[in-house]
PDB file of N, CA and C in Angstrom:
ATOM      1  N   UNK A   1     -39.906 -18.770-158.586  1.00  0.00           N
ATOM      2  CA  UNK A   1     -40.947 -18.640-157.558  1.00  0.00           C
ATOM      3  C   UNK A   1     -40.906 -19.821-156.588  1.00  0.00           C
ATOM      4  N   UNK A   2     -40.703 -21.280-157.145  1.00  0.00           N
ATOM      5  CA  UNK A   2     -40.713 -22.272-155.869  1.00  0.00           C
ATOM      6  C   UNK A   2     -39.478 -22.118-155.384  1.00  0.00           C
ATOM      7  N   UNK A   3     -38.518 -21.857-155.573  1.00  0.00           N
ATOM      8  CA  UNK A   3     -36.862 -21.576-155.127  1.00  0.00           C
ATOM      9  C   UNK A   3     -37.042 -20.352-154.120  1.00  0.00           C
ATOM     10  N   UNK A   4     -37.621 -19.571-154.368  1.00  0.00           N
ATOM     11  CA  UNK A   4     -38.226 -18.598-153.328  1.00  0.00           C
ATOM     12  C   UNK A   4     -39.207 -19.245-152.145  1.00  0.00           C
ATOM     13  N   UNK A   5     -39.690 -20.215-152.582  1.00  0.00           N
ATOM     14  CA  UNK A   5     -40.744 -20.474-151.599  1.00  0.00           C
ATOM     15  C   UNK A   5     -40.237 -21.288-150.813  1.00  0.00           C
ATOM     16  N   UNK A   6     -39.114 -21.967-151.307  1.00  0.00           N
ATOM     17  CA  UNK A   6     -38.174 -23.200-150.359  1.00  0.00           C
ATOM     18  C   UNK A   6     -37.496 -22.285-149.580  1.00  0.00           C
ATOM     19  N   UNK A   7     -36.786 -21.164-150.301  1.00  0.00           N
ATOM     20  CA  UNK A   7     -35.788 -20.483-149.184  1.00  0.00           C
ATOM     21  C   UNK A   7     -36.814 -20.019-148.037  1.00  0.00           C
ATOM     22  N   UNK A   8     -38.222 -19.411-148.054  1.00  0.00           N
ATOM     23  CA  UNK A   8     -38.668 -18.831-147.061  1.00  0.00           C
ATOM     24  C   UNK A   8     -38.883 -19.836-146.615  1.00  0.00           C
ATOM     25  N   UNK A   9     -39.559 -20.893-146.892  1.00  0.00           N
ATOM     26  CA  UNK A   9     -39.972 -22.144-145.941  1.00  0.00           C
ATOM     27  C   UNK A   9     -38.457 -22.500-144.974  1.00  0.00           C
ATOM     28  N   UNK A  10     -37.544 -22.780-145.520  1.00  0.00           N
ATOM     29  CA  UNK A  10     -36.042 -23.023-144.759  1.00  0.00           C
ATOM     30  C   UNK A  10     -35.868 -22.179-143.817  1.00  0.00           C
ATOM     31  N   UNK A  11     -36.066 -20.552-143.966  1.00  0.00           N
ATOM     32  CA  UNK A  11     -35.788 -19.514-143.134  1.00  0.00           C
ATOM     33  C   UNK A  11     -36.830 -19.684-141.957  1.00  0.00           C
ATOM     34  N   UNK A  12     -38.077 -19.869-142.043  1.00  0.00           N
ATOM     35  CA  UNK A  12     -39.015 -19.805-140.853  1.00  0.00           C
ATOM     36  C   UNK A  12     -38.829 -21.218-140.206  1.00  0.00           C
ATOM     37  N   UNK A  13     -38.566 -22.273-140.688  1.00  0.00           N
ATOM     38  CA  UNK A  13     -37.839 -23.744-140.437  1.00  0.00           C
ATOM     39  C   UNK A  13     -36.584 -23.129-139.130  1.00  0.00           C
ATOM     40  N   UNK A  14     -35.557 -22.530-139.753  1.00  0.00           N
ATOM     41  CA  UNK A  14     -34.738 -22.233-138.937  1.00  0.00           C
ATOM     42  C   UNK A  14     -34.821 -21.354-137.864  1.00  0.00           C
ATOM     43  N   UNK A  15     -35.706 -20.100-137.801  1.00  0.00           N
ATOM     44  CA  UNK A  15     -36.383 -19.567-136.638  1.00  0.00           C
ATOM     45  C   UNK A  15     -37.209 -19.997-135.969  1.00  0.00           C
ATOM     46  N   UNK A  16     -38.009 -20.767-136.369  1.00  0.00           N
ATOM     47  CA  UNK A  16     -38.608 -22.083-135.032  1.00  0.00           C
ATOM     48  C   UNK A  16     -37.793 -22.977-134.727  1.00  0.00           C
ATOM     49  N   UNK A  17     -36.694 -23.405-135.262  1.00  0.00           N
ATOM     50  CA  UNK A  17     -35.679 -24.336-134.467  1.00  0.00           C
ATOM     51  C   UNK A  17     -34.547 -23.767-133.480  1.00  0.00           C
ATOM     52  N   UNK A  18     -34.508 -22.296-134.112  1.00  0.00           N
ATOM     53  CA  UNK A  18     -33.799 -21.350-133.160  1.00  0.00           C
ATOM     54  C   UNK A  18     -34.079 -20.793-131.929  1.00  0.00           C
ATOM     55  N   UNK A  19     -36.049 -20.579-132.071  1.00  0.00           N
ATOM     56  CA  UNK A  19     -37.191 -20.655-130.854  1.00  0.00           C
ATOM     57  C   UNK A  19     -37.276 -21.808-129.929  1.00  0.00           C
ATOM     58  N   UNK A  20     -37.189 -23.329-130.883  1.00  0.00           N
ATOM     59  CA  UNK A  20     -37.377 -23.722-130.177  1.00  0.00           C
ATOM     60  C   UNK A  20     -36.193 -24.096-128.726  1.00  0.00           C
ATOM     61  N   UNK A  21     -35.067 -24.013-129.492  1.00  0.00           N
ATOM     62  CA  UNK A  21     -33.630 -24.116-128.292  1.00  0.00           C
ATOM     63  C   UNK A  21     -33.672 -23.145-127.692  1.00  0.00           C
ATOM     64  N   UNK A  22     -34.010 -22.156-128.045  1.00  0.00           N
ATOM     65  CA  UNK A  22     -34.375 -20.723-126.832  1.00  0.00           C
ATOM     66  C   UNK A  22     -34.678 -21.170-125.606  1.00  0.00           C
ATOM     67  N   UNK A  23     -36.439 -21.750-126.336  1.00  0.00           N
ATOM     68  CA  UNK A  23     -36.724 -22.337-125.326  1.00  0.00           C
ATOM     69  C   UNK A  23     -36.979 -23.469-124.339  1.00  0.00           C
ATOM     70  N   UNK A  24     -36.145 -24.363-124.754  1.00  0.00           N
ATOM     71  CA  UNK A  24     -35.434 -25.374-124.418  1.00  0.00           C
ATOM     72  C   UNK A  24     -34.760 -24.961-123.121  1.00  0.00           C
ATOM     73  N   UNK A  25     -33.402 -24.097-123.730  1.00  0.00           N
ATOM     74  CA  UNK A  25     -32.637 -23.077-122.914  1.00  0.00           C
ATOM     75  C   UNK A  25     -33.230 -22.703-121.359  1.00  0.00           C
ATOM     76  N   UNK A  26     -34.354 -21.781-122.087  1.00  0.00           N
ATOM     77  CA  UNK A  26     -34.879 -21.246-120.859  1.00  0.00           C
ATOM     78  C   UNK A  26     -35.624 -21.973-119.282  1.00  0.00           C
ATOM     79  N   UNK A  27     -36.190 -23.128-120.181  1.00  0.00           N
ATOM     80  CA  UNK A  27     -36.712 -24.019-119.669  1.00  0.00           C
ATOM     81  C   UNK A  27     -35.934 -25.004-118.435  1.00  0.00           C
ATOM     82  N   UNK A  28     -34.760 -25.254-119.165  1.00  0.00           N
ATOM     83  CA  UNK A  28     -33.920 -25.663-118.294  1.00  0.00           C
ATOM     84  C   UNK A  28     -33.130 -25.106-117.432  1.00  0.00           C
ATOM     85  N   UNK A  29     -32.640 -23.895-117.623  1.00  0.00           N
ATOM     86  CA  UNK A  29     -32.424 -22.900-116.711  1.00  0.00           C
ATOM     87  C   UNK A  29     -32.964 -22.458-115.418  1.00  0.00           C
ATOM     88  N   UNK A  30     -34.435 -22.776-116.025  1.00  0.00           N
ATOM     89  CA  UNK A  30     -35.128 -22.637-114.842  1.00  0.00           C
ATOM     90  C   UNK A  30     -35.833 -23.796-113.910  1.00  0.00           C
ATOM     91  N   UNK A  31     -35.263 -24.754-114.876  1.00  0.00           N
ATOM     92  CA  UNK A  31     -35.215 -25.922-113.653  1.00  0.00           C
ATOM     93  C   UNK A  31     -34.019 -26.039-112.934  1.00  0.00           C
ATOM     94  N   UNK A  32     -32.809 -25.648-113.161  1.00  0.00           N
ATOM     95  CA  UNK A  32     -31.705 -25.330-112.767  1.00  0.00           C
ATOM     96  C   UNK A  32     -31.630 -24.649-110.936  1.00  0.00           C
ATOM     97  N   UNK A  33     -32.383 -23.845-111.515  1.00  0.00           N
ATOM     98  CA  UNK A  33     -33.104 -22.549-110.566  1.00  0.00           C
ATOM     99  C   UNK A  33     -33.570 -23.727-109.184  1.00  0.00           C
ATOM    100  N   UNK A  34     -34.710 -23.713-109.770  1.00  0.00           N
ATOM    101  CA  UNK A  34     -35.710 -24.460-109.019  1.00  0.00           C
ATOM    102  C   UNK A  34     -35.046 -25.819-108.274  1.00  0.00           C
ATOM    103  N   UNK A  35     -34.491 -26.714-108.663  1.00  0.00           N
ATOM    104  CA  UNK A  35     -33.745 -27.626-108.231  1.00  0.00           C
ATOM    105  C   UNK A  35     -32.835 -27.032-107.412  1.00  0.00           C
ATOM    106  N   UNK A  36     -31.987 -25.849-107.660  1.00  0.00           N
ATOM    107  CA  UNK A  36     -30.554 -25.510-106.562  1.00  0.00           C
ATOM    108  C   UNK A  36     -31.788 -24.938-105.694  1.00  0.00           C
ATOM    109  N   UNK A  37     -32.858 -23.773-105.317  1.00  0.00           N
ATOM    110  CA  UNK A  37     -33.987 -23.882-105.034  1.00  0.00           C
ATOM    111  C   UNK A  37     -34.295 -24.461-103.928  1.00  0.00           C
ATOM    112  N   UNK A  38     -34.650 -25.687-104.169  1.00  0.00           N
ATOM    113  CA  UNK A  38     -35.364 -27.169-103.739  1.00  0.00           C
ATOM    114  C   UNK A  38     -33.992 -27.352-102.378  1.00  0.00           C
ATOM    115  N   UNK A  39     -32.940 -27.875-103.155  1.00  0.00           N
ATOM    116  CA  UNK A  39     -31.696 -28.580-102.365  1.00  0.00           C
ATOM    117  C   UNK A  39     -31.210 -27.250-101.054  1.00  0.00           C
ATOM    118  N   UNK A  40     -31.271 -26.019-101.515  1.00  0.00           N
ATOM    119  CA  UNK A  40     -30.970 -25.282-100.613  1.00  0.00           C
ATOM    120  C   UNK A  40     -31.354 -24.715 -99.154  1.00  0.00           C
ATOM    121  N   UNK A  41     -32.988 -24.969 -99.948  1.00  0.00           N
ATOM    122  CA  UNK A  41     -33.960 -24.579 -98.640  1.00  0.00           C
ATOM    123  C   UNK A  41     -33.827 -25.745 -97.622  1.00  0.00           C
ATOM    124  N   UNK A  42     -33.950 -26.961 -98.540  1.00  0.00           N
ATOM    125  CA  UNK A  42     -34.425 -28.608 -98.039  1.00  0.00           C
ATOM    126  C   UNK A  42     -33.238 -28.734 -96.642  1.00  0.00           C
ATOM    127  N   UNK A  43     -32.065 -28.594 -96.975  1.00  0.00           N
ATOM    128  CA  UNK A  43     -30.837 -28.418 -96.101  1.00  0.00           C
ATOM    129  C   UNK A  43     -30.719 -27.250 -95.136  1.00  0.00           C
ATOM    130  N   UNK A  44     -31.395 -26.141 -95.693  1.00  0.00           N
ATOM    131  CA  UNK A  44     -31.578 -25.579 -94.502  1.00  0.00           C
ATOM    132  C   UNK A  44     -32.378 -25.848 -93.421  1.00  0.00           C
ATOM    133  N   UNK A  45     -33.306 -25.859 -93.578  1.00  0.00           N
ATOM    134  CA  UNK A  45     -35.420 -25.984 -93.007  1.00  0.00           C
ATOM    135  C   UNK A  45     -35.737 -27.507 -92.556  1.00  0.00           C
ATOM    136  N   UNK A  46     -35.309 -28.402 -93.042  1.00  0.00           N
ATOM    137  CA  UNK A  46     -35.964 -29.364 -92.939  1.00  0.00           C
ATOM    138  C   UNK A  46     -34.881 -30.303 -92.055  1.00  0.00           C
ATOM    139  N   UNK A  47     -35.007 -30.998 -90.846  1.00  0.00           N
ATOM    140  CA  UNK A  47     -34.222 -31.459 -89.721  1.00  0.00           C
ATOM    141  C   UNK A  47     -34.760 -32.479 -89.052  1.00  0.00           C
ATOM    142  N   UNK A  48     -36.290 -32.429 -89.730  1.00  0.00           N
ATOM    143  CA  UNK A  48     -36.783 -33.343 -88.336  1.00  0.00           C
ATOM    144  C   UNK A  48     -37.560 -34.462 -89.736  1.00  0.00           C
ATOM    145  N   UNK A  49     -37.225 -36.007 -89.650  1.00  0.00           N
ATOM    146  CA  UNK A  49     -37.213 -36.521 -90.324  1.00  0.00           C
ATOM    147  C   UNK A  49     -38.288 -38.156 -89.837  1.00  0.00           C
ATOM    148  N   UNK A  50     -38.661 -37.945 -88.875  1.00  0.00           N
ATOM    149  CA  UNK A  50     -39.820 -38.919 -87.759  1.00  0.00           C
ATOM    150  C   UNK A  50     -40.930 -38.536 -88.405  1.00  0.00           C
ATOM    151  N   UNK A  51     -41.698 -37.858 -88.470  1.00  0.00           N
ATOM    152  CA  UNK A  51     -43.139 -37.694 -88.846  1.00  0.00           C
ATOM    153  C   UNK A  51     -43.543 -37.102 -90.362  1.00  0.00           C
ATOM    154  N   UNK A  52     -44.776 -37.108 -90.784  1.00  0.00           N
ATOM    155  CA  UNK A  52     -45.068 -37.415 -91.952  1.00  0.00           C
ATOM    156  C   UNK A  52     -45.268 -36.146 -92.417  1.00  0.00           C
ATOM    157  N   UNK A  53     -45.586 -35.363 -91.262  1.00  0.00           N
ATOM    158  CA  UNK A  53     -46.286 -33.974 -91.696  1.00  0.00           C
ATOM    159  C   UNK A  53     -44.674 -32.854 -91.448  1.00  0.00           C
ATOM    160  N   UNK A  54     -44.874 -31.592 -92.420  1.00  0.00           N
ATOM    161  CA  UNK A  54     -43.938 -30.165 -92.166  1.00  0.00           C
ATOM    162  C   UNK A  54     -44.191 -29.469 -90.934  1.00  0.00           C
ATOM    163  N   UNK A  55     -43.517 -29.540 -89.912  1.00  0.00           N
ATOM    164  CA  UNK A  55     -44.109 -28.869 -89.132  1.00  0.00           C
ATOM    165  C   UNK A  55     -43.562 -27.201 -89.700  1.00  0.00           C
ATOM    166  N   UNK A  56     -44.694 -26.468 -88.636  1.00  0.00           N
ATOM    167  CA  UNK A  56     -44.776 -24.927 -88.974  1.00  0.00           C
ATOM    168  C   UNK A  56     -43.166 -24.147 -88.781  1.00  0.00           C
ATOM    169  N   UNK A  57     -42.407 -24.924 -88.285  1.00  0.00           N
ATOM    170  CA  UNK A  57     -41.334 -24.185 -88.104  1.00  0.00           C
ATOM    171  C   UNK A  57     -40.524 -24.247 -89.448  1.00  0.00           C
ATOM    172  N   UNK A  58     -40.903 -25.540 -89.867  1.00  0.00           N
ATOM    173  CA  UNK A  58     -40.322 -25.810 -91.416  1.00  0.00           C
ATOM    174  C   UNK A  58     -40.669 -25.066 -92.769  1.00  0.00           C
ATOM    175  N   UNK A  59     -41.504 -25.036 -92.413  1.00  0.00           N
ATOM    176  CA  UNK A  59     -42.459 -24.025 -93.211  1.00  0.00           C
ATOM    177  C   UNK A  59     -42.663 -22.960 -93.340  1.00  0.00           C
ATOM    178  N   UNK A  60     -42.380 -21.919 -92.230  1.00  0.00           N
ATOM    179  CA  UNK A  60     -41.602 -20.840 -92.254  1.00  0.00           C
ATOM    180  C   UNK A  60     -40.243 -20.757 -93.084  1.00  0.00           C
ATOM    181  N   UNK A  61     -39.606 -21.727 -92.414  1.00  0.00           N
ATOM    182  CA  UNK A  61     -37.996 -21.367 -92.612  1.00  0.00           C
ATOM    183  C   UNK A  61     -38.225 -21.560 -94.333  1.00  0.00           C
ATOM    184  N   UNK A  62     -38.969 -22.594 -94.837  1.00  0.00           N
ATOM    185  CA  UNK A  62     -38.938 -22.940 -96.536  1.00  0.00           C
ATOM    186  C   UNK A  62     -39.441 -21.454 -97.162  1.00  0.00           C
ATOM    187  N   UNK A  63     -40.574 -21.102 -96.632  1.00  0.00           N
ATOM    188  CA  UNK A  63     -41.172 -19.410 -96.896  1.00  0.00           C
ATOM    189  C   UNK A  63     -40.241 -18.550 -96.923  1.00  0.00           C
ATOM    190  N   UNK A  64     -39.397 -18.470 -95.901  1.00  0.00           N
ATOM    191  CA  UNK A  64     -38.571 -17.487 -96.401  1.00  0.00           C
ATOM    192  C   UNK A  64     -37.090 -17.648 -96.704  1.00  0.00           C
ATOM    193  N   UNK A  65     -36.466 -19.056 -97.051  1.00  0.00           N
ATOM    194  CA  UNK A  65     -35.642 -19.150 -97.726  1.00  0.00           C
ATOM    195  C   UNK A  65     -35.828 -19.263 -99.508  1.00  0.00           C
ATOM    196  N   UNK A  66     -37.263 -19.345 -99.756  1.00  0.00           N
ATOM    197  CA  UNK A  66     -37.695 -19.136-101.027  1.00  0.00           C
ATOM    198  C   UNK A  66     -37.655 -17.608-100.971  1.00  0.00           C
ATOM    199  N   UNK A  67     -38.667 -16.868-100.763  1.00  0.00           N
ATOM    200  CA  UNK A  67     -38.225 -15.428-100.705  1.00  0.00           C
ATOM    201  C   UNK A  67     -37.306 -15.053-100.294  1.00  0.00           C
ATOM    202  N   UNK A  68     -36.271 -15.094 -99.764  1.00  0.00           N
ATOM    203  CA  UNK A  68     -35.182 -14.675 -99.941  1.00  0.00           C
ATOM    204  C   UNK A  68     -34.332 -14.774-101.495  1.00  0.00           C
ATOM    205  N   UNK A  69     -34.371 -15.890-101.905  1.00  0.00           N
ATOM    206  CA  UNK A  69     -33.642 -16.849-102.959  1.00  0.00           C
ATOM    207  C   UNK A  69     -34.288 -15.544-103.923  1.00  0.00           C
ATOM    208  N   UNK A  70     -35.863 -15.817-104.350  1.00  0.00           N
ATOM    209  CA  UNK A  70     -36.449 -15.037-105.386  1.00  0.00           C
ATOM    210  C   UNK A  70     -35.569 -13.446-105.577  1.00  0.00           C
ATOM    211  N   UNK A  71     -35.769 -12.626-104.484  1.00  0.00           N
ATOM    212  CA  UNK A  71     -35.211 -11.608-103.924  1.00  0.00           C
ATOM    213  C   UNK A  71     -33.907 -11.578-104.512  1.00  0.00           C
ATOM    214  N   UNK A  72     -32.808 -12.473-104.325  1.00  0.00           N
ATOM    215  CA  UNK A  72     -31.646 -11.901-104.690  1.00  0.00           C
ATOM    216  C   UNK A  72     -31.503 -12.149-106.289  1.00  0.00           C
ATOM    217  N   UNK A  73     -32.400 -13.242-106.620  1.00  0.00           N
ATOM    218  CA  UNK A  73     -32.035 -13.462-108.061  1.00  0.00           C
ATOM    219  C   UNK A  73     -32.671 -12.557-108.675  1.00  0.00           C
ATOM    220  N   UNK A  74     -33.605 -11.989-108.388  1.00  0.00           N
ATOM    221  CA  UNK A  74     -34.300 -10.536-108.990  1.00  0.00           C
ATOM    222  C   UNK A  74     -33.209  -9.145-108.310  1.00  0.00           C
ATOM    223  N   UNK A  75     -32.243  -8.935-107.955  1.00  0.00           N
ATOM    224  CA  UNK A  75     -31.405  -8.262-107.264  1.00  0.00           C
ATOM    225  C   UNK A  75     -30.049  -8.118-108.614  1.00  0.00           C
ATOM    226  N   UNK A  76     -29.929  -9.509-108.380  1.00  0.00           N
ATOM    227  CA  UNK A  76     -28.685  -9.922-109.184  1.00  0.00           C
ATOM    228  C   UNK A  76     -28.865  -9.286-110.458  1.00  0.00           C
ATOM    229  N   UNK A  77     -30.456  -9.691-111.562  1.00  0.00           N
ATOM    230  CA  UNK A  77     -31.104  -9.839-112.275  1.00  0.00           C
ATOM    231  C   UNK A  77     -31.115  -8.181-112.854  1.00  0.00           C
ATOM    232  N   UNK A  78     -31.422  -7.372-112.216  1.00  0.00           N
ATOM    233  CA  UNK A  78     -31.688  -5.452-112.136  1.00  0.00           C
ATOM    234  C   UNK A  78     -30.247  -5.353-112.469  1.00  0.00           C
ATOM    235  N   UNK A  79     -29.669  -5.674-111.438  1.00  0.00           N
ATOM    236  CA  UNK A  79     -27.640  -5.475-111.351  1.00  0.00           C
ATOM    237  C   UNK A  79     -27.190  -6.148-112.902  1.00  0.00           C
ATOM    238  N   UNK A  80     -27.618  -6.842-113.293  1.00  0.00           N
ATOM    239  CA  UNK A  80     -26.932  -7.408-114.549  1.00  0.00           C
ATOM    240  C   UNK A  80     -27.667  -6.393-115.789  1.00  0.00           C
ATOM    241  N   UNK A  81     -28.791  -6.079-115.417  1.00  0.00           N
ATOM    242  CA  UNK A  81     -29.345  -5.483-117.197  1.00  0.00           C
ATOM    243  C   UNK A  81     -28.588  -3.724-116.591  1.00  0.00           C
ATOM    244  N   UNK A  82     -28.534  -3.433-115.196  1.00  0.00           N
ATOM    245  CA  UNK A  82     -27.993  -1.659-115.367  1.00  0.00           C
ATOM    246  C   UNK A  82     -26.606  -1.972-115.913  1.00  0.00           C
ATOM    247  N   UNK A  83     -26.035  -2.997-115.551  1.00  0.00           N
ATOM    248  CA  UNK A  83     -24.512  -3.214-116.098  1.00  0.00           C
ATOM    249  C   UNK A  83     -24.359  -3.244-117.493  1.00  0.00           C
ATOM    250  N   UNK A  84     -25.350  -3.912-118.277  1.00  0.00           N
ATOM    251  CA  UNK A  84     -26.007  -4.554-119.378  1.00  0.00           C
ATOM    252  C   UNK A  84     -25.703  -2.756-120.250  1.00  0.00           C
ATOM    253  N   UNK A  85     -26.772  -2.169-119.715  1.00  0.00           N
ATOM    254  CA  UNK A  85     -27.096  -0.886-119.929  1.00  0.00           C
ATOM    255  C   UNK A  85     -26.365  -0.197-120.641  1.00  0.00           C
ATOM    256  N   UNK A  86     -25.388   0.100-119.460  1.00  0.00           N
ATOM    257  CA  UNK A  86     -24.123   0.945-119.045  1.00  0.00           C
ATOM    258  C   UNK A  86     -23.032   0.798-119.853  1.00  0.00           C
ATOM    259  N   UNK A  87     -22.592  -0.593-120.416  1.00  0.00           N
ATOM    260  CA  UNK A  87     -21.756  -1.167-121.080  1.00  0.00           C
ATOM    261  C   UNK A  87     -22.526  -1.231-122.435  1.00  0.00           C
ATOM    262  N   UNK A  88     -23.421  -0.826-122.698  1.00  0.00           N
ATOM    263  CA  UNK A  88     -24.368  -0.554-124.279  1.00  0.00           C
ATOM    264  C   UNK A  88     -24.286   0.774-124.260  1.00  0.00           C
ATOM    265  N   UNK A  89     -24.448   1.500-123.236  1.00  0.00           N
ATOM    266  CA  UNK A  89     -24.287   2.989-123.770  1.00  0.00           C
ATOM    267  C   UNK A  89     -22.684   3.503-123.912  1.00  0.00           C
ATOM    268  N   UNK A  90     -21.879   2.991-122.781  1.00  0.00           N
ATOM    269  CA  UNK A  90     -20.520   3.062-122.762  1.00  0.00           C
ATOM    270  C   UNK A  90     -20.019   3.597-124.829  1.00  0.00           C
ATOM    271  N   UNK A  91     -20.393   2.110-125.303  1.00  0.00           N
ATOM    272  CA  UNK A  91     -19.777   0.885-126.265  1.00  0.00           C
ATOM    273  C   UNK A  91     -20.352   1.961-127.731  1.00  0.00           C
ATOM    274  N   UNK A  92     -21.921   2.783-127.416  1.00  0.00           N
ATOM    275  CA  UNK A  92     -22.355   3.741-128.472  1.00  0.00           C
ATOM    276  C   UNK A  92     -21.635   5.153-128.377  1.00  0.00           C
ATOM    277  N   UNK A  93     -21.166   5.551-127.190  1.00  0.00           N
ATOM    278  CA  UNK A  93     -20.865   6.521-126.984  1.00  0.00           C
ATOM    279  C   UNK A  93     -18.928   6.621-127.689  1.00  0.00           C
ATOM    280  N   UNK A  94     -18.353   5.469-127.794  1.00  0.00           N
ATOM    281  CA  UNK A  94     -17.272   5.026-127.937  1.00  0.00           C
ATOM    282  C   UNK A  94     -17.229   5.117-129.512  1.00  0.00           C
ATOM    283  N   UNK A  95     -18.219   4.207-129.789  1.00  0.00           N
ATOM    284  CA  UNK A  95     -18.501   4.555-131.894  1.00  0.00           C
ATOM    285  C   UNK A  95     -18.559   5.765-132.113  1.00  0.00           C
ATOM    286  N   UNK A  96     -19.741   6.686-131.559  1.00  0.00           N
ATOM    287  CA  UNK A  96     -19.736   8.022-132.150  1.00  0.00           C
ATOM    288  C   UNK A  96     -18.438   8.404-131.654  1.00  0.00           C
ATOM    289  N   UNK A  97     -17.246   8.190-130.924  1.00  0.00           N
ATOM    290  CA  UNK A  97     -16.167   9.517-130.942  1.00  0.00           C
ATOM    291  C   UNK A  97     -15.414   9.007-132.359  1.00  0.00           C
ATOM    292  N   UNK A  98     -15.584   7.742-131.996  1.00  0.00           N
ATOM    293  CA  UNK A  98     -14.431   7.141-133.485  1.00  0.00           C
ATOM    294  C   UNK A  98     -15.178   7.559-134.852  1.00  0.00           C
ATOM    295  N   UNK A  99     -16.774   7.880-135.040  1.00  0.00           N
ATOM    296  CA  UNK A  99     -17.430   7.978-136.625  1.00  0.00           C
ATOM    297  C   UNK A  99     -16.503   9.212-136.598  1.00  0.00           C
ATOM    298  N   UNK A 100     -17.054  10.255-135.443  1.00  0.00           N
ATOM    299  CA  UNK A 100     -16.744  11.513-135.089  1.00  0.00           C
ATOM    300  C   UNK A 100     -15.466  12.210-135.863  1.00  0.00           C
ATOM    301  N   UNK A 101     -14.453  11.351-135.281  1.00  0.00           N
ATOM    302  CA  UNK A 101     -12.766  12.025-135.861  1.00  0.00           C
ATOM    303  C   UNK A 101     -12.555  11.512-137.353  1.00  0.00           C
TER     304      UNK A 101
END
């Protein structure tokens, strides 16, 4: 019974350490994001480097070089799970001919 209770304690030990690099993972990924993000818009939009304040033209251009950015990575994002999909149904459809014969 305690040999049982160590292995489950070890097992949920190792799925929160497996959670936690998940999300570690994710976390950084999406600072990844956010930083290329940051550097992309900043180089586009931003030119005028004298005064303290964004002017409105900057601020536009940051508005919609963020929406844009969001946009394709949610684009990309659809395009990768139908591929995702496609290549999961492909891959089942491929087993059943082989259980099949």
């Amino acid at each position: 019974l305690q040999g049982q209770t160590h292995l489950n304690s070890m097992a949920t030990q190792i799925t929160i350490d497996q959670l936690n690099k998940d999300q570690i993972k994710s976390f950084s990924d999406f600072l990844l994001s956010y930083n290329k993000l940051s550097e992309l818009c900043f180089i586009d939009c931003v030119n005028e480097f004298t005064g303290r304040t964004v002017s409105d033209k900057e601020d536009k251009c940051a508005l919609n070089c963020m929406e844009k950015f969001l946009k394709m990575n949610q684009r990309i994002s659809q395009r990768f799970q139908e591929f995702q999909m496609l290549a999961n149904e492909n891959a089942i459809a491929a087993a059943q001919k082989l259980s099949g014969k």
